[in-house]
PDB file of N, CA and C in Angstrom:
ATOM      1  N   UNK A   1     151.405 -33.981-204.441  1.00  0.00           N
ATOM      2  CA  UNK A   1     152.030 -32.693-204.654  1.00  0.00           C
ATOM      3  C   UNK A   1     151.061 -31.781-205.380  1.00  0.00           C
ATOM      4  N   UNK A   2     151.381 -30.246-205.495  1.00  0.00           N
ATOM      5  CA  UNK A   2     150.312 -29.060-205.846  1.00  0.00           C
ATOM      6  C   UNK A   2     151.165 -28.145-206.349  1.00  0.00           C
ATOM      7  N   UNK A   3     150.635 -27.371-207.035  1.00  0.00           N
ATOM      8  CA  UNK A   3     151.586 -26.240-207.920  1.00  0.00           C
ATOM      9  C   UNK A   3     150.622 -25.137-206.914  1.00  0.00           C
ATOM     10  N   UNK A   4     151.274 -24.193-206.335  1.00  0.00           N
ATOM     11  CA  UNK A   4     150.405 -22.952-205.893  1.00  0.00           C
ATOM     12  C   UNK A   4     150.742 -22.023-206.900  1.00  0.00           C
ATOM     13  N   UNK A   5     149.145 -21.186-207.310  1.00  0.00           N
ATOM     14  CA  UNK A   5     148.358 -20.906-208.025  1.00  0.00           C
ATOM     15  C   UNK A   5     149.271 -19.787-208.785  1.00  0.00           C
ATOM     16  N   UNK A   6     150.560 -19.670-208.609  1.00  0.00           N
ATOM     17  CA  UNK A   6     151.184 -18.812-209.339  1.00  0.00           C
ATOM     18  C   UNK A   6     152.323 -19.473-209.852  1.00  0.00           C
ATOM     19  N   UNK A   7     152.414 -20.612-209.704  1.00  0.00           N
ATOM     20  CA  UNK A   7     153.213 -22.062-209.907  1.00  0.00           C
ATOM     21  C   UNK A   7     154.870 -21.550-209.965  1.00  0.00           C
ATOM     22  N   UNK A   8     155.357 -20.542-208.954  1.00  0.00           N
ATOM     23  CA  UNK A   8     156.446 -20.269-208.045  1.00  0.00           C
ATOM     24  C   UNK A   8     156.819 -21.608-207.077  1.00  0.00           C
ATOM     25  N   UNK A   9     155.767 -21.957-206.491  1.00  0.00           N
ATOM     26  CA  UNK A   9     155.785 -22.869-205.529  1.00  0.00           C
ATOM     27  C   UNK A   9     155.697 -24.486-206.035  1.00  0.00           C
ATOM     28  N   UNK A  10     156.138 -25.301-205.367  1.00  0.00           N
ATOM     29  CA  UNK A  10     155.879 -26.976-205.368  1.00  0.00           C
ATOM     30  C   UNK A  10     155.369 -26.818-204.066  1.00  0.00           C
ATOM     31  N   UNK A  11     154.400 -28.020-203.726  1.00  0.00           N
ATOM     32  CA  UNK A  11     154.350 -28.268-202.423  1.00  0.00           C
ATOM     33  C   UNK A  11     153.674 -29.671-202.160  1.00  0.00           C
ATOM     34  N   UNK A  12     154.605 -30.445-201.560  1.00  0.00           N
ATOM     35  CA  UNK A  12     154.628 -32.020-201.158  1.00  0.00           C
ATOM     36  C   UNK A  12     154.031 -32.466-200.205  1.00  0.00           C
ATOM     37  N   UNK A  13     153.093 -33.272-200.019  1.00  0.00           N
ATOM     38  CA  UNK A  13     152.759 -33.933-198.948  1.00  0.00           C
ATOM     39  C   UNK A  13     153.361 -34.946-198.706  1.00  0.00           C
ATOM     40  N   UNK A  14     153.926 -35.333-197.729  1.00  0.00           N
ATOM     41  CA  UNK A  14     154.521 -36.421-197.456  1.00  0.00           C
ATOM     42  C   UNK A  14     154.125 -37.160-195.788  1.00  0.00           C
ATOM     43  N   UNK A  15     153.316 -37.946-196.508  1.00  0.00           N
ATOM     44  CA  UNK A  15     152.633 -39.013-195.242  1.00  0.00           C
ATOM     45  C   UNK A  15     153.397 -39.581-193.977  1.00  0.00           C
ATOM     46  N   UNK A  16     154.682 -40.316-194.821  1.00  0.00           N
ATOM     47  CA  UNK A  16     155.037 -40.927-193.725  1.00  0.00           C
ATOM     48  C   UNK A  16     156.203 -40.158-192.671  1.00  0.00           C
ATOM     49  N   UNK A  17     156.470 -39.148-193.395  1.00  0.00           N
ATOM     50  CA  UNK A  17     157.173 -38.170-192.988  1.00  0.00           C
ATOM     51  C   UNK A  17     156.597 -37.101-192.075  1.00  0.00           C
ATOM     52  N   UNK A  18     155.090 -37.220-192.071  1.00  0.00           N
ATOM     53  CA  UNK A  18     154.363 -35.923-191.202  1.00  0.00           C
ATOM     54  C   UNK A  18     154.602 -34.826-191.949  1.00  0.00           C
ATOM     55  N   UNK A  19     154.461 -34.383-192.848  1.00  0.00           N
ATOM     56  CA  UNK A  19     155.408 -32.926-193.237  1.00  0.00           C
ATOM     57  C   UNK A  19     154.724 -32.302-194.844  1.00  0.00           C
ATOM     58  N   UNK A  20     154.023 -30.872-194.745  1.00  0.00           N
ATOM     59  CA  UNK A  20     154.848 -30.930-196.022  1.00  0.00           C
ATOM     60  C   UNK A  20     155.869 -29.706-196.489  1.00  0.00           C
ATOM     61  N   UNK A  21     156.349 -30.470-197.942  1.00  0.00           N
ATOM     62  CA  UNK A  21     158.224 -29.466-197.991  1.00  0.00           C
ATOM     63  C   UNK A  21     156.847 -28.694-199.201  1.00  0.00           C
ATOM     64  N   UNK A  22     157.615 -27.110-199.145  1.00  0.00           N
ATOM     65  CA  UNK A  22     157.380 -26.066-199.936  1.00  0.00           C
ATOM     66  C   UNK A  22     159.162 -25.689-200.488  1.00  0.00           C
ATOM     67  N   UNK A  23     158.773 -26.214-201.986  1.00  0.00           N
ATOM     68  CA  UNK A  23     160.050 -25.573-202.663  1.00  0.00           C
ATOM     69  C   UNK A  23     159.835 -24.881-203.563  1.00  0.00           C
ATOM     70  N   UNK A  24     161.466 -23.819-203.925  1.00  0.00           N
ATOM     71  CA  UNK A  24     160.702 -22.725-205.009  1.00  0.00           C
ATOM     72  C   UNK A  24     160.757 -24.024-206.450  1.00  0.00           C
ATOM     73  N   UNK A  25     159.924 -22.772-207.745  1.00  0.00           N
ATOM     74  CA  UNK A  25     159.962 -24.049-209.281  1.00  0.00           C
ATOM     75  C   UNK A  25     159.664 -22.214-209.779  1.00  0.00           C
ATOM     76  N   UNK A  26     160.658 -22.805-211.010  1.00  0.00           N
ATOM     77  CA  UNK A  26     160.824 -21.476-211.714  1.00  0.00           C
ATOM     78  C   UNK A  26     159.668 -22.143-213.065  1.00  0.00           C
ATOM     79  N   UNK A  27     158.449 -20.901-212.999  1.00  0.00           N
ATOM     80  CA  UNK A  27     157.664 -21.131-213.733  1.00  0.00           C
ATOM     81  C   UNK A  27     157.880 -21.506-214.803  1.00  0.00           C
ATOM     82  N   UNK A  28     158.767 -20.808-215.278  1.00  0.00           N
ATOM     83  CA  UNK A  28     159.186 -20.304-216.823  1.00  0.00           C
ATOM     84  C   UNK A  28     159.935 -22.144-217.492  1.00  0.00           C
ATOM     85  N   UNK A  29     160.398 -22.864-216.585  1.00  0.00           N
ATOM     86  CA  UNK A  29     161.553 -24.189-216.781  1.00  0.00           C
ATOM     87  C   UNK A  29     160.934 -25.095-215.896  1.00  0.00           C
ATOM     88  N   UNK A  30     159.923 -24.915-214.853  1.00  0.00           N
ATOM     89  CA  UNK A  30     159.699 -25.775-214.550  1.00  0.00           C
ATOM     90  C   UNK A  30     160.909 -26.853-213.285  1.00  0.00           C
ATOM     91  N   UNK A  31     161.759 -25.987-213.716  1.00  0.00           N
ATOM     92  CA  UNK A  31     163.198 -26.713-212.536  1.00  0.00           C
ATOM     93  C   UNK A  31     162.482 -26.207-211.170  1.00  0.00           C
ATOM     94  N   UNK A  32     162.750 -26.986-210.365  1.00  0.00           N
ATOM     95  CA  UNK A  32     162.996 -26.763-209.223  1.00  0.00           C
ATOM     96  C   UNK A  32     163.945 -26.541-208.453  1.00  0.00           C
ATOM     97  N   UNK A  33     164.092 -25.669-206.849  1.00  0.00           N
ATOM     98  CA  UNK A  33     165.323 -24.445-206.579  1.00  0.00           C
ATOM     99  C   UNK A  33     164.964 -25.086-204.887  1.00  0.00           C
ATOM    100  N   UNK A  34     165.636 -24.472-204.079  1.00  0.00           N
ATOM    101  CA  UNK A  34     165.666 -24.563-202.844  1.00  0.00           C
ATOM    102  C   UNK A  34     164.440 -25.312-201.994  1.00  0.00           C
ATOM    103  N   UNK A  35     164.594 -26.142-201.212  1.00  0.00           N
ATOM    104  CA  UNK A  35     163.176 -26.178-200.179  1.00  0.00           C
ATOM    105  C   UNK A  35     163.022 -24.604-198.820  1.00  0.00           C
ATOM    106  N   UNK A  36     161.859 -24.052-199.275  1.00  0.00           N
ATOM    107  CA  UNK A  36     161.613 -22.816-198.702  1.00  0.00           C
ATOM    108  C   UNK A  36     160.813 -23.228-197.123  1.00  0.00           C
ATOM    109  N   UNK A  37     160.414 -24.361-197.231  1.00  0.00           N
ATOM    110  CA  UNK A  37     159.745 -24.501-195.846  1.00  0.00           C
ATOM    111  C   UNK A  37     159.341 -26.161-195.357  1.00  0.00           C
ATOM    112  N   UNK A  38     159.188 -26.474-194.220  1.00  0.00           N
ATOM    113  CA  UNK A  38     158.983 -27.890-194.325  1.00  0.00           C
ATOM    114  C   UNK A  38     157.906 -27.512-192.995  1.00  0.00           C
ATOM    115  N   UNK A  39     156.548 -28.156-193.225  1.00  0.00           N
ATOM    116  CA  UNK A  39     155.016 -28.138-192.213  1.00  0.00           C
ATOM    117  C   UNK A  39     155.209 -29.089-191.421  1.00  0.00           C
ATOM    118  N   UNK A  40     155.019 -29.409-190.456  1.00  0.00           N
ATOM    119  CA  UNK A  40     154.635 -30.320-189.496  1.00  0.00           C
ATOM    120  C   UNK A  40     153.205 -30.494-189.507  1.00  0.00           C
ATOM    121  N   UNK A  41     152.766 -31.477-189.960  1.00  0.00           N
ATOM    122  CA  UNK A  41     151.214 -31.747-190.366  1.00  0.00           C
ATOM    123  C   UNK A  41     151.166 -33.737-190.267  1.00  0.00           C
ATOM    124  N   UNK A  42     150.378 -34.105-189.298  1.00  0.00           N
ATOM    125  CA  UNK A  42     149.925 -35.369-189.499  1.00  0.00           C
ATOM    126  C   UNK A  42     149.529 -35.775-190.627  1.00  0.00           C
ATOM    127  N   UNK A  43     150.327 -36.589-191.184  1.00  0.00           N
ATOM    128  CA  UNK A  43     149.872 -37.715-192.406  1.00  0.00           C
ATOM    129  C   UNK A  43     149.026 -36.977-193.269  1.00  0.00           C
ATOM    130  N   UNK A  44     149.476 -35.767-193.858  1.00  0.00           N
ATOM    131  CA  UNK A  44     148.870 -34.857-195.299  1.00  0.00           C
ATOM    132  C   UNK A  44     148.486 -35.515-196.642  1.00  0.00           C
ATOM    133  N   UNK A  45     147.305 -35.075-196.982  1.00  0.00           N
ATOM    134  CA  UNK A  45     147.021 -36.709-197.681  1.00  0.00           C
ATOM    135  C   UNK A  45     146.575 -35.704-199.302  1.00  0.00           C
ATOM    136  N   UNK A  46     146.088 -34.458-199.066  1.00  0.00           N
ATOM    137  CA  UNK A  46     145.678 -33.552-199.741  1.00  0.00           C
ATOM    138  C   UNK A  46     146.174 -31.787-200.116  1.00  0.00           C
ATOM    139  N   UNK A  47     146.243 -31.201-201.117  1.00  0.00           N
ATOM    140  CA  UNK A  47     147.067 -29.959-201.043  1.00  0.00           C
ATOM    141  C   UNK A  47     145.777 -29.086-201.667  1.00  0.00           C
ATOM    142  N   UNK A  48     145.209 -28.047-201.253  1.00  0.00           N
ATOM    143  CA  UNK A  48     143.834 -27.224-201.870  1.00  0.00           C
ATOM    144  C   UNK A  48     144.458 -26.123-201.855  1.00  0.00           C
ATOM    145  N   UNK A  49     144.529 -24.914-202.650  1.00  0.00           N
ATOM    146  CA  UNK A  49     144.582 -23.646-202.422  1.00  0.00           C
ATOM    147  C   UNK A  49     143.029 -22.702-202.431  1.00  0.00           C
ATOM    148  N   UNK A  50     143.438 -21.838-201.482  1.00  0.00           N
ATOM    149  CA  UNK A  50     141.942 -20.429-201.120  1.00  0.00           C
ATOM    150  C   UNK A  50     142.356 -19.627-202.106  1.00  0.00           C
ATOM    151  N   UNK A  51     141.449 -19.333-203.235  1.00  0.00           N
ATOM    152  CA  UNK A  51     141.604 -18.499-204.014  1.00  0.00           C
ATOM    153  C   UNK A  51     140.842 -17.094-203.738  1.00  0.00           C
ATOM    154  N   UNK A  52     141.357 -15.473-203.179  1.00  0.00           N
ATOM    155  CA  UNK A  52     140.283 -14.987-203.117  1.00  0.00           C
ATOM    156  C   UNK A  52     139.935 -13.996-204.323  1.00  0.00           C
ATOM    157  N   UNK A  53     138.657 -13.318-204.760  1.00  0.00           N
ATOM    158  CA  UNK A  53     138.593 -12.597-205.862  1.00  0.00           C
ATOM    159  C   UNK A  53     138.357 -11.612-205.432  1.00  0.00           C
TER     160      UNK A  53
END
């Protein structure tokens, strides 16, 4: 799993599932809220974000 870079987001890789889930996470608590998206991705093993400046 990965915090994207404004740590709004969770985002899971899940291997055996093919997939990964994007859910919201309230920065501020750290709770986590809805799943916002689920990837279809072969066996995701890694999460990187493109930072641009």
């Amino acid at each position: 799993f990965s915090l994207d870079p404004s740590g709004k987001f969770l985002l899971i890789a899940n291997q055996k599932s093919n997939e990964i889930v994007v859910a919201e996470r309230d920065p501020k608590t750290g709770l986590l809220g809805k799943t916002v998206q689920k990837l279809p991705i072969d066996a995701p093993s890694d999460l990187k974000f493109l930072v641009r400046q």
